[in-house]
C-alpha atoms as a PDB file:
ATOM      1  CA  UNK A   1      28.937 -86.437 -73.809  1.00  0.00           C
ATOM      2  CA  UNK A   2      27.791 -84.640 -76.937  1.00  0.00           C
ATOM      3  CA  UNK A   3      28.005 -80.582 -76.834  1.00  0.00           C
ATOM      4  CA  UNK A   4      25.006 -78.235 -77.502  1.00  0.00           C
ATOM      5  CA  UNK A   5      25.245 -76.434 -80.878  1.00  0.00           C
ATOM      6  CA  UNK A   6      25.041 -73.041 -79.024  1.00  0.00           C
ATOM      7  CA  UNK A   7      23.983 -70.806 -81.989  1.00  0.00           C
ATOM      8  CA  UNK A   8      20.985 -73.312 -82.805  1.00  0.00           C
ATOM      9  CA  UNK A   9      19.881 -73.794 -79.138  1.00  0.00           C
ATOM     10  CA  UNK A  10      19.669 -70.160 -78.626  1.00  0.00           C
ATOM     11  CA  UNK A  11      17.595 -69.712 -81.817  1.00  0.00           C
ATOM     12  CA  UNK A  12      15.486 -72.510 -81.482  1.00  0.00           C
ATOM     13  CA  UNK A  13      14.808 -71.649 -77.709  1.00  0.00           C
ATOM     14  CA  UNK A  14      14.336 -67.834 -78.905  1.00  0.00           C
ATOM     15  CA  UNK A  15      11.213 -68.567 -81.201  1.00  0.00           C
ATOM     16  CA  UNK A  16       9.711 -70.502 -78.752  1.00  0.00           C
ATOM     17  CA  UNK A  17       9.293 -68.045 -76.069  1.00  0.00           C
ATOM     18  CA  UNK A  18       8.669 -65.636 -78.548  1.00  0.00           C
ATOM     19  CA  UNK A  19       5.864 -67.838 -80.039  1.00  0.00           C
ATOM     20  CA  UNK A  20       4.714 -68.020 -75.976  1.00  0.00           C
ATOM     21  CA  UNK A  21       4.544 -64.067 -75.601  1.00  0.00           C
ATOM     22  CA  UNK A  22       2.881 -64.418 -79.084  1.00  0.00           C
ATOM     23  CA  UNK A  23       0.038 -66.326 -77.105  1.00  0.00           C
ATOM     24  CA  UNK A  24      -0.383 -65.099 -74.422  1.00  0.00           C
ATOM     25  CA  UNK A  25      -0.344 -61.681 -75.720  1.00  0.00           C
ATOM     26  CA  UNK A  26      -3.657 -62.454 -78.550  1.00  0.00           C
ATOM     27  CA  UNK A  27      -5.250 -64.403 -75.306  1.00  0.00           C
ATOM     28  CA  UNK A  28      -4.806 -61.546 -73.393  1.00  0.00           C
ATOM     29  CA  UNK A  29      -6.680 -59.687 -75.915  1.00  0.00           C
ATOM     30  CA  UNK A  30      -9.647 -62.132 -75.644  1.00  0.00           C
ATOM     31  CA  UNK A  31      -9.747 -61.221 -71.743  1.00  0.00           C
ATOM     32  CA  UNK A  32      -7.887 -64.312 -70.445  1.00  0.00           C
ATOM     33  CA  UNK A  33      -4.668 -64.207 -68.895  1.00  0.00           C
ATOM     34  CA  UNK A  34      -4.424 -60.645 -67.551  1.00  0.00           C
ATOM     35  CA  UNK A  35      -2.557 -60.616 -64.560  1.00  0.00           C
ATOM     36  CA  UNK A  36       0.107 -62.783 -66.555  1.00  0.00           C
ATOM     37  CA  UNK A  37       0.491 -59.659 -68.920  1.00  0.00           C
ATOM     38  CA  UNK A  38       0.492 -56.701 -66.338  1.00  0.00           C
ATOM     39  CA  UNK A  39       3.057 -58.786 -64.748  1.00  0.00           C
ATOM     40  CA  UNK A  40       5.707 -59.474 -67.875  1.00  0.00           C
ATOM     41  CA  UNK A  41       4.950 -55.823 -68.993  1.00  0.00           C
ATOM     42  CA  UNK A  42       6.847 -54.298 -66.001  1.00  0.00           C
ATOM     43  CA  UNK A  43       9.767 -55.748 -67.168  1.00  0.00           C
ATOM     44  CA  UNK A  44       9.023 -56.434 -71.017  1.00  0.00           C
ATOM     45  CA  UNK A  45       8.682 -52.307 -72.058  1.00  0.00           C
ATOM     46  CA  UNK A  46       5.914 -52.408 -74.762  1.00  0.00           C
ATOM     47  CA  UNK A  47       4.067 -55.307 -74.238  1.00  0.00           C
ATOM     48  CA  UNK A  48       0.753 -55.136 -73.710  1.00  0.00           C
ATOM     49  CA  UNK A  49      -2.802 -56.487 -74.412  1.00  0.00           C
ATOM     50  CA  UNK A  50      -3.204 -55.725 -77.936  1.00  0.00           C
ATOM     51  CA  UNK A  51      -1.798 -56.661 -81.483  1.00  0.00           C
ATOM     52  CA  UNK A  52       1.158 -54.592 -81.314  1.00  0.00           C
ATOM     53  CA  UNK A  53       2.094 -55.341 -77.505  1.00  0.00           C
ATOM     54  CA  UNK A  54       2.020 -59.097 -78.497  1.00  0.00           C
ATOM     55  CA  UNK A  55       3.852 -58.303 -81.569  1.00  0.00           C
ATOM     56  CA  UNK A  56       6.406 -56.217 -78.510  1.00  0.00           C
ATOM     57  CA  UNK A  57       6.330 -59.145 -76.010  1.00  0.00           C
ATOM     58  CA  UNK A  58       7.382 -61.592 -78.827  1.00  0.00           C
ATOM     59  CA  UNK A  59      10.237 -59.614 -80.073  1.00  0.00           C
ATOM     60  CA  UNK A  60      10.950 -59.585 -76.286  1.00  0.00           C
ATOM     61  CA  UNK A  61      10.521 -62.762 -75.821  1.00  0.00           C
ATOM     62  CA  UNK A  62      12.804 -64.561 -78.615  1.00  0.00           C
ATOM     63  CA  UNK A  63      16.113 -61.623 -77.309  1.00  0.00           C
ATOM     64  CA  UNK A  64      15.108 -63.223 -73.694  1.00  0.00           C
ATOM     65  CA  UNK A  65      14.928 -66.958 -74.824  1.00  0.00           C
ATOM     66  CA  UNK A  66      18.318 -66.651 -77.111  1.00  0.00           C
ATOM     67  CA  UNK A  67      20.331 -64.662 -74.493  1.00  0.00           C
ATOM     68  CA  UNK A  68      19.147 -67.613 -71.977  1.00  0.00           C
ATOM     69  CA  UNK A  69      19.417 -71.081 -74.287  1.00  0.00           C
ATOM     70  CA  UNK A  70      23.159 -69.837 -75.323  1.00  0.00           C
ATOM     71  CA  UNK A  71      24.022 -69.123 -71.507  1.00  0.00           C
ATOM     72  CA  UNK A  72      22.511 -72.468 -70.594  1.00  0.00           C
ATOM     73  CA  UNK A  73      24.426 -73.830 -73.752  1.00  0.00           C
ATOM     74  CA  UNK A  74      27.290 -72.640 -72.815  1.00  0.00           C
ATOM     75  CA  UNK A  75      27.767 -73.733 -69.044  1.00  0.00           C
ATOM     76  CA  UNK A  76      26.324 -77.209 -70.488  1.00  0.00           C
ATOM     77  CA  UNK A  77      29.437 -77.218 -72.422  1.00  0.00           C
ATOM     78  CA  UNK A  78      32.012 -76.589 -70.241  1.00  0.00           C
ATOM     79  CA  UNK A  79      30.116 -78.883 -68.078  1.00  0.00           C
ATOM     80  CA  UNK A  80      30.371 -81.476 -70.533  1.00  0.00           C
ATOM     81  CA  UNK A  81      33.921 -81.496 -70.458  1.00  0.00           C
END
């Protein structure tokens, strides 16, 4: 079995949920997707439902999705063994 490059998972992982919180962040702006917001903001400090919250909840976002894609990277690995 081939092992996960752990550095690019994480980053490549990382800008995805950040480009999520990106989204959902402007389309909270619009009035759609509220309750999705008020919930990630009680753990995402910042983030809220304007341009600098999204700009907050993506930064959030892509530290969230790296920490997680190189801890699932890494068990894969040892896994993989």
């Amino acid at each position: 079995m081939q092992k996960i490059d752990v550095r690019a998972f994480s980053i490549a992982l990382g800008t995805v949920c950040a480009i999520g919180m990106l989204f959902i962040g402007l389309a909270s702006t619009l009035g759609w997707g509220m309750i999705i917001v008020d919930t990630i903001s009680s753990f995402y400090i910042g983030f809220a439902p304007t341009f600098w919250g999204s700009i907050i909840g993506a930064i959030w976002g892509f530290i969230d999705g790296a920490l997680g894609g190189a801890i699932f990277a890494l068990i894969y690995n040892k896994l993989a063994k």
